[in-house]
C-alpha atoms as a PDB file:
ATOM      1  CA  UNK A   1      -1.198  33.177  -9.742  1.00  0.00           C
ATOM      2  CA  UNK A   2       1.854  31.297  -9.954  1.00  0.00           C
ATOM      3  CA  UNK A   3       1.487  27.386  -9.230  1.00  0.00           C
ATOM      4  CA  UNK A   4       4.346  25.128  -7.003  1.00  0.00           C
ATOM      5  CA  UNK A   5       5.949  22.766  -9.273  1.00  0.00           C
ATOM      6  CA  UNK A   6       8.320  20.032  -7.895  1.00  0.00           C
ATOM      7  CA  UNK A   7      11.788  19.243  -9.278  1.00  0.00           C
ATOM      8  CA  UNK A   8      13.080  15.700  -8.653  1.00  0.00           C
ATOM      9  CA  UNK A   9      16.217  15.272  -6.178  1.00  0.00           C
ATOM     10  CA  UNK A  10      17.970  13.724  -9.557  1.00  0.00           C
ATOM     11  CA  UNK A  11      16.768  17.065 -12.074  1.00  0.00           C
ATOM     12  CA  UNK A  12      18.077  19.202  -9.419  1.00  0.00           C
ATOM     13  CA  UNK A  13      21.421  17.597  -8.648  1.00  0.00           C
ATOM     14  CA  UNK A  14      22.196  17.532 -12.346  1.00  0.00           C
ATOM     15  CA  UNK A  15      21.559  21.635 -12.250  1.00  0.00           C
ATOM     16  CA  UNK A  16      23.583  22.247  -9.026  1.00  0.00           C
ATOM     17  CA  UNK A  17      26.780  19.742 -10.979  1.00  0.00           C
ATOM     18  CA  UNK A  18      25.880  21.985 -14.163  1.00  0.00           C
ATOM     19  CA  UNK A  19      26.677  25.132 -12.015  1.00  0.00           C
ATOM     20  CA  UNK A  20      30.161  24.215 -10.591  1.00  0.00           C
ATOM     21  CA  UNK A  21      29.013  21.664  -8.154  1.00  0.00           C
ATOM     22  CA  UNK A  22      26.712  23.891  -6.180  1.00  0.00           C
ATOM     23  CA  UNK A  23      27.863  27.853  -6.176  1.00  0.00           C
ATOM     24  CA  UNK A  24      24.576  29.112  -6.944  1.00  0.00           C
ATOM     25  CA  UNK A  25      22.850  30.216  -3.702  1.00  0.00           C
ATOM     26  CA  UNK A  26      19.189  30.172  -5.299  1.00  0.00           C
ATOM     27  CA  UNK A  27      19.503  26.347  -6.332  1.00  0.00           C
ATOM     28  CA  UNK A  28      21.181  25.509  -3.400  1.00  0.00           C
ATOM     29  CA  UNK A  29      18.178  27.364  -1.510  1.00  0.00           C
ATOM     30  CA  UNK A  30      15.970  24.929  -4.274  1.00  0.00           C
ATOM     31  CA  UNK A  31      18.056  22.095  -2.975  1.00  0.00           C
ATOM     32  CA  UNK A  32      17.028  22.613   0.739  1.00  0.00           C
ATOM     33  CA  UNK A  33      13.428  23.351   0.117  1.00  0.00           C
ATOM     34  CA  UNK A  34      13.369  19.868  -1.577  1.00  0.00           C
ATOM     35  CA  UNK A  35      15.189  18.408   1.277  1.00  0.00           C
ATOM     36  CA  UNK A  36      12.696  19.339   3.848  1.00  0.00           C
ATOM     37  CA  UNK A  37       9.893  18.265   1.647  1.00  0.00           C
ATOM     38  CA  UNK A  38      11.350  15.420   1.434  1.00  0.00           C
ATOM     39  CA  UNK A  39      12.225  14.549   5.098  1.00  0.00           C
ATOM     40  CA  UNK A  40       8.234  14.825   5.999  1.00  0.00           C
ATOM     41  CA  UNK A  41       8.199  11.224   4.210  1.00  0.00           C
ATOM     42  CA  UNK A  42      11.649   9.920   4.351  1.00  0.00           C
ATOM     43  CA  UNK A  43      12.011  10.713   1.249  1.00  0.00           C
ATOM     44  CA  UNK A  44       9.027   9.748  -0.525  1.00  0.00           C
ATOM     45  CA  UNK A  45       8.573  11.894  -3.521  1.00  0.00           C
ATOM     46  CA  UNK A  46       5.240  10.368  -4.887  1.00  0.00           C
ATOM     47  CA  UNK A  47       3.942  11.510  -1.516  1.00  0.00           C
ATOM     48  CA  UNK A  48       5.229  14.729  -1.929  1.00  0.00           C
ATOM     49  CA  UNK A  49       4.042  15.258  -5.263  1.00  0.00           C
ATOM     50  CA  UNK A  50       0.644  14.562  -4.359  1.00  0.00           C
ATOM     51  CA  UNK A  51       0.958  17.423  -1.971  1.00  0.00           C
ATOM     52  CA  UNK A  52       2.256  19.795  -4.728  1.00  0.00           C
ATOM     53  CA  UNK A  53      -0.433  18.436  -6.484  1.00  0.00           C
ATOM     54  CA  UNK A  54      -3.334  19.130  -4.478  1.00  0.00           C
ATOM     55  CA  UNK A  55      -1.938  22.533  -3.446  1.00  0.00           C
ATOM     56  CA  UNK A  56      -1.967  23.798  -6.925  1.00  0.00           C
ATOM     57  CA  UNK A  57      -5.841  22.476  -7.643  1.00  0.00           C
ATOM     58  CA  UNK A  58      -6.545  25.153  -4.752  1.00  0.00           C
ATOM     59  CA  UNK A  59      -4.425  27.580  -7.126  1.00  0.00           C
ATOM     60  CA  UNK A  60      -5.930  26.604  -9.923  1.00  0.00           C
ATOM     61  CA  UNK A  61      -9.481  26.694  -8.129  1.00  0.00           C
ATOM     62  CA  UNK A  62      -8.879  30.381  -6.807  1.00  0.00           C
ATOM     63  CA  UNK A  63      -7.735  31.442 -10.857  1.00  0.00           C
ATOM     64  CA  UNK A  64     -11.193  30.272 -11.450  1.00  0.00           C
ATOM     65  CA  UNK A  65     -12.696  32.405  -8.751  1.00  0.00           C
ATOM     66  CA  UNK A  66     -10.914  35.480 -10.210  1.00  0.00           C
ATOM     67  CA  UNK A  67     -12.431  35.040 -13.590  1.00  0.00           C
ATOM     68  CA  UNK A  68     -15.811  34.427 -12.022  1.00  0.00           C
ATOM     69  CA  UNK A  69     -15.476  37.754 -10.258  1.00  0.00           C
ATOM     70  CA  UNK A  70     -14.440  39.216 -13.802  1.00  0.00           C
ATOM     71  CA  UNK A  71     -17.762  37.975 -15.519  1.00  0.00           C
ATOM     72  CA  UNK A  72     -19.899  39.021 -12.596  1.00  0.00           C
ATOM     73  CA  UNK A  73     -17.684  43.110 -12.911  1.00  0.00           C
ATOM     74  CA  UNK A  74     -18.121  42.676 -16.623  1.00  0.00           C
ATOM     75  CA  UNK A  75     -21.910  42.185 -16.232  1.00  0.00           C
ATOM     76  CA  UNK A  76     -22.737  44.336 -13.023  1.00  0.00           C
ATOM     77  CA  UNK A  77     -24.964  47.605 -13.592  1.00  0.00           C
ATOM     78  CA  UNK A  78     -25.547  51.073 -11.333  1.00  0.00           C
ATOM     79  CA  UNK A  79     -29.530  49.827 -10.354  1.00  0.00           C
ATOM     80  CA  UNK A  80     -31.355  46.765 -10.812  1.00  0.00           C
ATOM     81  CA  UNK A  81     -33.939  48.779 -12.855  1.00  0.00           C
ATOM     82  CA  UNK A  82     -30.720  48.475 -15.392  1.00  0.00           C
ATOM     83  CA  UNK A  83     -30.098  44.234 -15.056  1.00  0.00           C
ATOM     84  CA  UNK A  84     -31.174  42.422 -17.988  1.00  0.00           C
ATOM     85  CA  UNK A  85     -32.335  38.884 -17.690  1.00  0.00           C
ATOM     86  CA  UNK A  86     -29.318  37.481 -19.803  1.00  0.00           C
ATOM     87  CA  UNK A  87     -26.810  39.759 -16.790  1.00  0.00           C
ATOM     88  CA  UNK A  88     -28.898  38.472 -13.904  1.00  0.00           C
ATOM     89  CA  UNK A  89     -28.574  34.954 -15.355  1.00  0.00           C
ATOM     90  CA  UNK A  90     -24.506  35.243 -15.755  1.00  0.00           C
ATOM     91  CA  UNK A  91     -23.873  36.985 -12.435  1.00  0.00           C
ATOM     92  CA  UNK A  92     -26.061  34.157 -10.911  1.00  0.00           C
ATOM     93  CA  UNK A  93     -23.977  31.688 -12.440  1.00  0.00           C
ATOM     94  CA  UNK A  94     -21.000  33.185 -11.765  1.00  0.00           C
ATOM     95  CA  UNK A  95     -21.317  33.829  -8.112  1.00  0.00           C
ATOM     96  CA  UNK A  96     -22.451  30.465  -7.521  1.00  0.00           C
ATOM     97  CA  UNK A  97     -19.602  28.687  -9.508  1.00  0.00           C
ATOM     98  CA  UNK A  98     -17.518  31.024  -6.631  1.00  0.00           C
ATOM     99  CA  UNK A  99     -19.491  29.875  -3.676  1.00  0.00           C
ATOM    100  CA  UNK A 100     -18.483  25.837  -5.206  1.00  0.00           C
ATOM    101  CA  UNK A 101     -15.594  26.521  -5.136  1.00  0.00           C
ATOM    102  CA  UNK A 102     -14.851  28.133  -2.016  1.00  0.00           C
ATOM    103  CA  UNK A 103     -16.297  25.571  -0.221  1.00  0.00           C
ATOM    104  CA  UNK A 104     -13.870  22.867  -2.544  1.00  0.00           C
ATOM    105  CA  UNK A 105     -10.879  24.832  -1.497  1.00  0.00           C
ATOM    106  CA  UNK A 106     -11.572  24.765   2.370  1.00  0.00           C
ATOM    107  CA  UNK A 107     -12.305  21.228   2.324  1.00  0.00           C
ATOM    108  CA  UNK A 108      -9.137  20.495   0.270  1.00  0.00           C
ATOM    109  CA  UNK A 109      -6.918  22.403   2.638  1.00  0.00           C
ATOM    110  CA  UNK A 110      -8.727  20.486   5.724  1.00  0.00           C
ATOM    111  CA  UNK A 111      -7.764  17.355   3.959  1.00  0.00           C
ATOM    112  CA  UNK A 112      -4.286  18.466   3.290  1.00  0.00           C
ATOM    113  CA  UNK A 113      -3.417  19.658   7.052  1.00  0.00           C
ATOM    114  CA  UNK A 114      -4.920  16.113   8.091  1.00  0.00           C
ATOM    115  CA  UNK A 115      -2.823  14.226   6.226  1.00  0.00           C
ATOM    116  CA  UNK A 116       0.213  16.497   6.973  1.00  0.00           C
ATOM    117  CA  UNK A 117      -0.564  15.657  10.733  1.00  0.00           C
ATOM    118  CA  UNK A 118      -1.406  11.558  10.444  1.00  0.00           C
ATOM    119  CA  UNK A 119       2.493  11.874   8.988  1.00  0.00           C
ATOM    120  CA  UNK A 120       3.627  12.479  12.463  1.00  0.00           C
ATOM    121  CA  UNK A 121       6.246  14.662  11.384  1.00  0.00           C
ATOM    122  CA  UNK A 122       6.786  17.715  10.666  1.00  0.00           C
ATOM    123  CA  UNK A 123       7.755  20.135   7.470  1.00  0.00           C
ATOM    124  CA  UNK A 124       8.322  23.519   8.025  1.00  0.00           C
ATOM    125  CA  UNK A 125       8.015  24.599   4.261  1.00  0.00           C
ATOM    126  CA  UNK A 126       5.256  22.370   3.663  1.00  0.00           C
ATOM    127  CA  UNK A 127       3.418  23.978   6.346  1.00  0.00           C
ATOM    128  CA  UNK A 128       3.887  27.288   5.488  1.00  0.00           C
ATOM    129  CA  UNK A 129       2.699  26.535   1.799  1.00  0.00           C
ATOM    130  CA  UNK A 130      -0.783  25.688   3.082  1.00  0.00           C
ATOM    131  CA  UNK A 131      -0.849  28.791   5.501  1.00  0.00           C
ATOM    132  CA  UNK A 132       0.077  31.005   2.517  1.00  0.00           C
ATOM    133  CA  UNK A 133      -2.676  29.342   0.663  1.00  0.00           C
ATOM    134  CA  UNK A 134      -5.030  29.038   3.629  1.00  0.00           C
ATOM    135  CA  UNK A 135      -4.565  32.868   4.078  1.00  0.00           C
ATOM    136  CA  UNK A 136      -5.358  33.624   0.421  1.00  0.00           C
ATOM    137  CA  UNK A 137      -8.490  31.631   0.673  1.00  0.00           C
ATOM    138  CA  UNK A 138      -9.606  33.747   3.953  1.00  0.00           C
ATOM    139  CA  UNK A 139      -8.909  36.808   2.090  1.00  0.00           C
ATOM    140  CA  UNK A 140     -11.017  35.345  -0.972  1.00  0.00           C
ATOM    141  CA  UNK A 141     -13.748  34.909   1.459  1.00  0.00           C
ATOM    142  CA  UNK A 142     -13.570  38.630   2.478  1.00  0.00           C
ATOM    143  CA  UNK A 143     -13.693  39.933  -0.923  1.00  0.00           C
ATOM    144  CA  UNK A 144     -16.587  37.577  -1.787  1.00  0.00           C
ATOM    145  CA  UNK A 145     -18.827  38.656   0.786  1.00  0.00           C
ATOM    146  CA  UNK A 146     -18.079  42.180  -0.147  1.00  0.00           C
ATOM    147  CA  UNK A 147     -19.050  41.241  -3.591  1.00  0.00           C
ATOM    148  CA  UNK A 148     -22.602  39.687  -1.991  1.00  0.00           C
ATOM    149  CA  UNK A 149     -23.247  42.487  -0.105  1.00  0.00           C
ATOM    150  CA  UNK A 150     -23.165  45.034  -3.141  1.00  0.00           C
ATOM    151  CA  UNK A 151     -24.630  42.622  -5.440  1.00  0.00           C
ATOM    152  CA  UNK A 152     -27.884  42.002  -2.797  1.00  0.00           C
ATOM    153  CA  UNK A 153     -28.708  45.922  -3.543  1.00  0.00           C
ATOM    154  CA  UNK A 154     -29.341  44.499  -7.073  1.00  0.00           C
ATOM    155  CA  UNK A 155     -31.289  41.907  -5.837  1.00  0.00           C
ATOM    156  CA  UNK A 156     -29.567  38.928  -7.031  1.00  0.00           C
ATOM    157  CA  UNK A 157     -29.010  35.850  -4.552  1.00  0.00           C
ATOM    158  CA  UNK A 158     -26.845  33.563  -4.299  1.00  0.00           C
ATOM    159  CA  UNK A 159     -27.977  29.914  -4.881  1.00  0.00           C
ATOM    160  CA  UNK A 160     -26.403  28.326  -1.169  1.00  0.00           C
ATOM    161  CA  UNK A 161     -28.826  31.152  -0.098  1.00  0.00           C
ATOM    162  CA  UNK A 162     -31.812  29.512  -1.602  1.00  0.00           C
ATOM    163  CA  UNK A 163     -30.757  26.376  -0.585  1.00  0.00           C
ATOM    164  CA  UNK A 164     -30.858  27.477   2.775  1.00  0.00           C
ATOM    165  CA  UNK A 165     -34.394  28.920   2.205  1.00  0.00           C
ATOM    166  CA  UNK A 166     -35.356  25.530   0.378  1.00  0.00           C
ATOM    167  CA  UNK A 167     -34.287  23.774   3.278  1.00  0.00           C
ATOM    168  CA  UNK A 168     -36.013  25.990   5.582  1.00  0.00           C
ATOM    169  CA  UNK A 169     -39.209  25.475   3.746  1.00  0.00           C
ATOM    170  CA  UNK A 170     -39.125  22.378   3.588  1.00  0.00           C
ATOM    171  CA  UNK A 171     -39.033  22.055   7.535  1.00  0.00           C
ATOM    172  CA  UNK A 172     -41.644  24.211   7.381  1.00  0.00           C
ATOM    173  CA  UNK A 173     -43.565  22.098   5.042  1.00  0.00           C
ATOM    174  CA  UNK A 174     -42.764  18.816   7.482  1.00  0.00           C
ATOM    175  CA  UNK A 175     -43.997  20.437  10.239  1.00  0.00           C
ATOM    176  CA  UNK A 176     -47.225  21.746   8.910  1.00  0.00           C
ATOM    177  CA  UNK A 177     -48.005  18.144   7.983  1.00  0.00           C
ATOM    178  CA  UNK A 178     -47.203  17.324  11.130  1.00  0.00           C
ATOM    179  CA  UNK A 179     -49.765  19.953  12.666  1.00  0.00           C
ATOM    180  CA  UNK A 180     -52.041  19.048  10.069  1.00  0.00           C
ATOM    181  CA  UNK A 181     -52.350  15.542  11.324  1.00  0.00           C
ATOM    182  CA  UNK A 182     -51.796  15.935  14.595  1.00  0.00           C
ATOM    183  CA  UNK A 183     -54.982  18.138  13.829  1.00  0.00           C
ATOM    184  CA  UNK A 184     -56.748  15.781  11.911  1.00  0.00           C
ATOM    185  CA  UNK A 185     -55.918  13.122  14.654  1.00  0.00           C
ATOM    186  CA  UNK A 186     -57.344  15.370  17.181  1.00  0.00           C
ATOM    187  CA  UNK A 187     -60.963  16.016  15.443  1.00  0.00           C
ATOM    188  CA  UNK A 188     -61.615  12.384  14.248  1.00  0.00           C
ATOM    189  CA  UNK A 189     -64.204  10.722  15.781  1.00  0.00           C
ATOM    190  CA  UNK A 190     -66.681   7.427  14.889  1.00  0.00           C
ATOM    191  CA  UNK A 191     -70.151   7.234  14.935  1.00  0.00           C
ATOM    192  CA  UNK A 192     -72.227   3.605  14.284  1.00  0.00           C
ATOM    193  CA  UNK A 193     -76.049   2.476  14.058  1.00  0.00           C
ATOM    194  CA  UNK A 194     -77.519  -1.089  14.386  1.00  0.00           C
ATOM    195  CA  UNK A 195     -79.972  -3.350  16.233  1.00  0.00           C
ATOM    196  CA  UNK A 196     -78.814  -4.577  19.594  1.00  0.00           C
ATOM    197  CA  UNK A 197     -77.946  -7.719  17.652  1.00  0.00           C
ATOM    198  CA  UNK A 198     -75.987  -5.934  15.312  1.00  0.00           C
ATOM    199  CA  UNK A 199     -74.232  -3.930  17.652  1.00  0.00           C
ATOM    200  CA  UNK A 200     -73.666  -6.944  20.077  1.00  0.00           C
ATOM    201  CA  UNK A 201     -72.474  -9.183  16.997  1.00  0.00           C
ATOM    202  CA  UNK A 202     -69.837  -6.336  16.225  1.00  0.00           C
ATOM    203  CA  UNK A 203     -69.005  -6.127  20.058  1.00  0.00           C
ATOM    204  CA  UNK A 204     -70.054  -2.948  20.114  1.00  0.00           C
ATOM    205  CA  UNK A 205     -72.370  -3.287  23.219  1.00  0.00           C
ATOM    206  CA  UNK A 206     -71.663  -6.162  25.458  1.00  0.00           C
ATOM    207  CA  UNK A 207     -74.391  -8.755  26.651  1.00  0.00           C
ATOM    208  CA  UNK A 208     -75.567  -6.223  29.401  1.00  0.00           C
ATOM    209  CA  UNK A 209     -76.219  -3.632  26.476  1.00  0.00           C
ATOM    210  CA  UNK A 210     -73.471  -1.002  27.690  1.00  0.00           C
ATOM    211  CA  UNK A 211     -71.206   0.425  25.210  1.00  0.00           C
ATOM    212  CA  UNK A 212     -68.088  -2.243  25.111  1.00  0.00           C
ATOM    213  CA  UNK A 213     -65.178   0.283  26.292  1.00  0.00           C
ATOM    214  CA  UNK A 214     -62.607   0.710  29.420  1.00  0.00           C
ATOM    215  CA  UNK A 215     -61.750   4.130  31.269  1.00  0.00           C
ATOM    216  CA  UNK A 216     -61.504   7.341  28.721  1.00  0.00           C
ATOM    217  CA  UNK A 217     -64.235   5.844  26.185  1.00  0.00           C
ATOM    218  CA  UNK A 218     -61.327   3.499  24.965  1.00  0.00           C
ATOM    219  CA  UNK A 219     -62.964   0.885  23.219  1.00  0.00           C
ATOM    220  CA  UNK A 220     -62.426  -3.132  24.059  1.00  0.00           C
ATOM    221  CA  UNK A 221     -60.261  -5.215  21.996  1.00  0.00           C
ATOM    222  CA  UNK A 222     -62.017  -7.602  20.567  1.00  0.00           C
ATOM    223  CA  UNK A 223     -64.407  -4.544  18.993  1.00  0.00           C
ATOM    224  CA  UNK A 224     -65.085  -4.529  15.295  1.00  0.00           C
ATOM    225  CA  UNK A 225     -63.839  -1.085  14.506  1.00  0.00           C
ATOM    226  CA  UNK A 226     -64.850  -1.415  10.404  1.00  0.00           C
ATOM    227  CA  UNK A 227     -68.288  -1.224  11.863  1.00  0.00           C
ATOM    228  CA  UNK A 228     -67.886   2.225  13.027  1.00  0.00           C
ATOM    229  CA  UNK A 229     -67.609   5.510  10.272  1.00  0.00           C
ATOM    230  CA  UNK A 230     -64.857   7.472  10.637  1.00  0.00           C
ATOM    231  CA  UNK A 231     -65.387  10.997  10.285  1.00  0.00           C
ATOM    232  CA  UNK A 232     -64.200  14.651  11.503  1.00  0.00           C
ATOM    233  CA  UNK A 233     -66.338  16.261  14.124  1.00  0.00           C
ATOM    234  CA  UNK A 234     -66.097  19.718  12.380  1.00  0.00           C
ATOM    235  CA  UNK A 235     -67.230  18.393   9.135  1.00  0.00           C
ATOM    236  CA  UNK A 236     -70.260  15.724  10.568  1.00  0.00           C
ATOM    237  CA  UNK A 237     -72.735  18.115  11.563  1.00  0.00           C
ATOM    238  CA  UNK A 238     -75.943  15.621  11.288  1.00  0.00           C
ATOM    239  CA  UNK A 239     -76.615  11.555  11.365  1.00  0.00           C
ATOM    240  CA  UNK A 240     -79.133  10.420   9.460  1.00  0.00           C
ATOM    241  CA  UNK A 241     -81.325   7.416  11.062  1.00  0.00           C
ATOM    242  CA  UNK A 242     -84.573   6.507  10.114  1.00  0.00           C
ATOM    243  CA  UNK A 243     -85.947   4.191  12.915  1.00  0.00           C
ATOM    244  CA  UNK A 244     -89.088   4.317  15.256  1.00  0.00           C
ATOM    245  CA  UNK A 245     -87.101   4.671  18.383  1.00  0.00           C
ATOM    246  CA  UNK A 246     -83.286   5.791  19.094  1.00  0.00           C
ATOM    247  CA  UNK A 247     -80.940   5.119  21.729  1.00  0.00           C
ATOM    248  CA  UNK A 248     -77.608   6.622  22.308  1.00  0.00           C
ATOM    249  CA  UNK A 249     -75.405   4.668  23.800  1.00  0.00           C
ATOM    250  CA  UNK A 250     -72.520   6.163  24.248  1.00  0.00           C
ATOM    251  CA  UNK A 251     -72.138  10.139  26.742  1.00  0.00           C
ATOM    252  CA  UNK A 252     -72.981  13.161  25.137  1.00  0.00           C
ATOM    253  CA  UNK A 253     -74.352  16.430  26.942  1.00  0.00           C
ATOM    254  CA  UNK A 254     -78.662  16.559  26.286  1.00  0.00           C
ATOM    255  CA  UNK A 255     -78.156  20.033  25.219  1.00  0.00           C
ATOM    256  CA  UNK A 256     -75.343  19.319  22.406  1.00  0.00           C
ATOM    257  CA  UNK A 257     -77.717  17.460  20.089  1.00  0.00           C
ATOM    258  CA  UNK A 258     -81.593  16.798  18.850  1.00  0.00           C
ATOM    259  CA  UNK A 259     -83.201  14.088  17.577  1.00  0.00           C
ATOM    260  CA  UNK A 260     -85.261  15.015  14.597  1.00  0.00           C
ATOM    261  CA  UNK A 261     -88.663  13.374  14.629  1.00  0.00           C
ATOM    262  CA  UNK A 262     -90.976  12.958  11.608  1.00  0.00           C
ATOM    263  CA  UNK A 263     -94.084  11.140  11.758  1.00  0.00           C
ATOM    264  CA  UNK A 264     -93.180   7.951  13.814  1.00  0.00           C
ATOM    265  CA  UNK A 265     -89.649   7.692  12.926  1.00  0.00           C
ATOM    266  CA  UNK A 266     -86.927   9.744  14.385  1.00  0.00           C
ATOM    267  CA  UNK A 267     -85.217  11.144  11.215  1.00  0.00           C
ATOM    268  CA  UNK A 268     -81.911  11.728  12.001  1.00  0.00           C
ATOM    269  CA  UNK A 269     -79.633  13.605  14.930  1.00  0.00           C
ATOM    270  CA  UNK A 270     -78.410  17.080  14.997  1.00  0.00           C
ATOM    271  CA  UNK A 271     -75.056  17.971  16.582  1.00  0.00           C
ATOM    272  CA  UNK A 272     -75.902  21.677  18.110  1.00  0.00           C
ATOM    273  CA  UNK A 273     -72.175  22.093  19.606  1.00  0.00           C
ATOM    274  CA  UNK A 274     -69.536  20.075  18.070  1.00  0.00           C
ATOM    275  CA  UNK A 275     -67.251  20.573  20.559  1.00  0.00           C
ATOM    276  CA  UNK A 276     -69.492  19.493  23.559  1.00  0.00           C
ATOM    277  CA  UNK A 277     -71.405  16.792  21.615  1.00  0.00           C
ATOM    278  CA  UNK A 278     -68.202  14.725  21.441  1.00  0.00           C
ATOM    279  CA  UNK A 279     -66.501  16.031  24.910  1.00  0.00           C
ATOM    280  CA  UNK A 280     -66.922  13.143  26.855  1.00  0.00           C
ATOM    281  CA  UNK A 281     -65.942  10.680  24.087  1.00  0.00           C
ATOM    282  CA  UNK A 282     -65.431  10.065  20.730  1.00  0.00           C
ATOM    283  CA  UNK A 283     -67.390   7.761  19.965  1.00  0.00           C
ATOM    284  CA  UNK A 284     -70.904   7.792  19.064  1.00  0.00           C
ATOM    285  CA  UNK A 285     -72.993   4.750  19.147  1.00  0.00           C
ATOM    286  CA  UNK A 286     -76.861   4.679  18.618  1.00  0.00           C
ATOM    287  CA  UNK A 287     -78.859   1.713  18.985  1.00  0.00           C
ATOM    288  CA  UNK A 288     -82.172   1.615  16.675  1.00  0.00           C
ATOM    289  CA  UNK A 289     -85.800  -0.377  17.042  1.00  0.00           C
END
């Protein structure tokens, strides 16, 4: 693939003088090219050559391609039963040193239409340099897919494609944590056992002996909430107590739970339904004598 090379106004008038002051059509069709290059920044040829310059980094990019797509024919087999490991690792290589730079050459022709057009004028030779290359970049893109859709039947991926699935996993991944403690948040509950000194000192229970908490079983602010144990209702399935008489203080359905008595102690409380046991709150606060 040949490359654009720029010839300086001076280079090119010495060739024209050299050829009896201008007689040969092609460098006088040179001479106008550079011209109209040259009008797109009155004349600015360091401008210009960073255009040329640019344009033949997309050349050079898409002579890389090619001999990508070489290594990947080279190494390419009838059935995947047939792929070595060391064939599979080159064509992997290889087709993602393509998808690079793809990507490079469509952002580099982006960036050279943008600058063409912050210019504010216009270059009809310029312009139709970058659609020629644009064009060959769009057929690139053809052939590449082609070349992903008959490499897929030998099972190889390409790496932007497990990126993708990466990516997508790791969403996954954020949102299961996100279930997981929404989950969590949803089963926790607290459970706590004291005198009604202890329970009032801890605000717990106010004077009056209630449990100390506004509409919805929220508890009040000034309650010591290191005095309660934290816990997941699916998990807690008894409380041990040890304590001649029990009280709970807090809702729960009769049927939900039983106090365990042995001797003259009651021994501990068994939750019979989880999920009814803590309906009406979450909480769980039992008073002992």
């Amino acid at each position: 693939m040949k490359k654009i090379f720029f010839i300086s106004a001076s280079v090119l008038a010495f060739m024209l003088s050299s050829c009896g002051g201008g007689s040969n059509a092609k460098l006088k069709e040179m001479q106008a090219k550079l011209d109209s290059l040259e009008e797109i920044n009155g004349g600015n040829t360091e401008n210009i050559n960073g255009y040329i310059a640019e344009m033949n980094t997309i050349y050079d990019r898409l002579e890389e391609v090619k001999r990508n797509e070489g290594i990947i024919s080279d190494n390419s087999v009838e059935g995947e039963a047939d792929l070595t490991d060391d064939k599979r690792e080159k064509i992997q290589e290889s087709i993602n040193i393509i998808q690079q730079l793809m990507d490079e050459n469509k952002a580099k022709i982006d960036a050279l239409n943008k600058k063409i057009k912050s210019s504010g004028k216009q270059n009809k030779q310029l312009e139709e340099l970058i659609a020629n290359l644009n064009q060959q970049i769009v057929d690139k893109e053809k052939e590449i897919t082609q070349l992903k859709e008959q490499l897929a039947t030998l099972n190889i991926r390409v790496e932007i494609l497990a990126k993708e699935k990466d990516s997508l996993t790791q969403v996954t991944n954020d949102n299961k944590v996100t279930i997981e403690n929404q989950d969590q948040e949803l089963n926790t509950v607290f459970y706590c056992m004291g005198t009604f000194k202890e329970l009032t000192a801890n605000k717990v229970l106010d004077k009056g002996g209630a449990f100390n908490a506004k509409a919805g079983s929220k508890l009040s602010a000034d309650v010591n909430l290191d005095y309660f144990t934290k816990t997941d209702k699916r998990k807690v399935n008894e409380i041990p107590l040890g304590a001649k008489k029990v009280t709970l203080k807090t809702s729960h359905p009769s049927n939900s739970y039983t106090m365990v008595k042995e001797g003259n102690k009651t021994t501990k409380l068994v939750i019979n339904d989880a999920t009814r046991f803590w309906s009406n709150s979450k909480y769980c606060v039992l008073m002992l004598e």
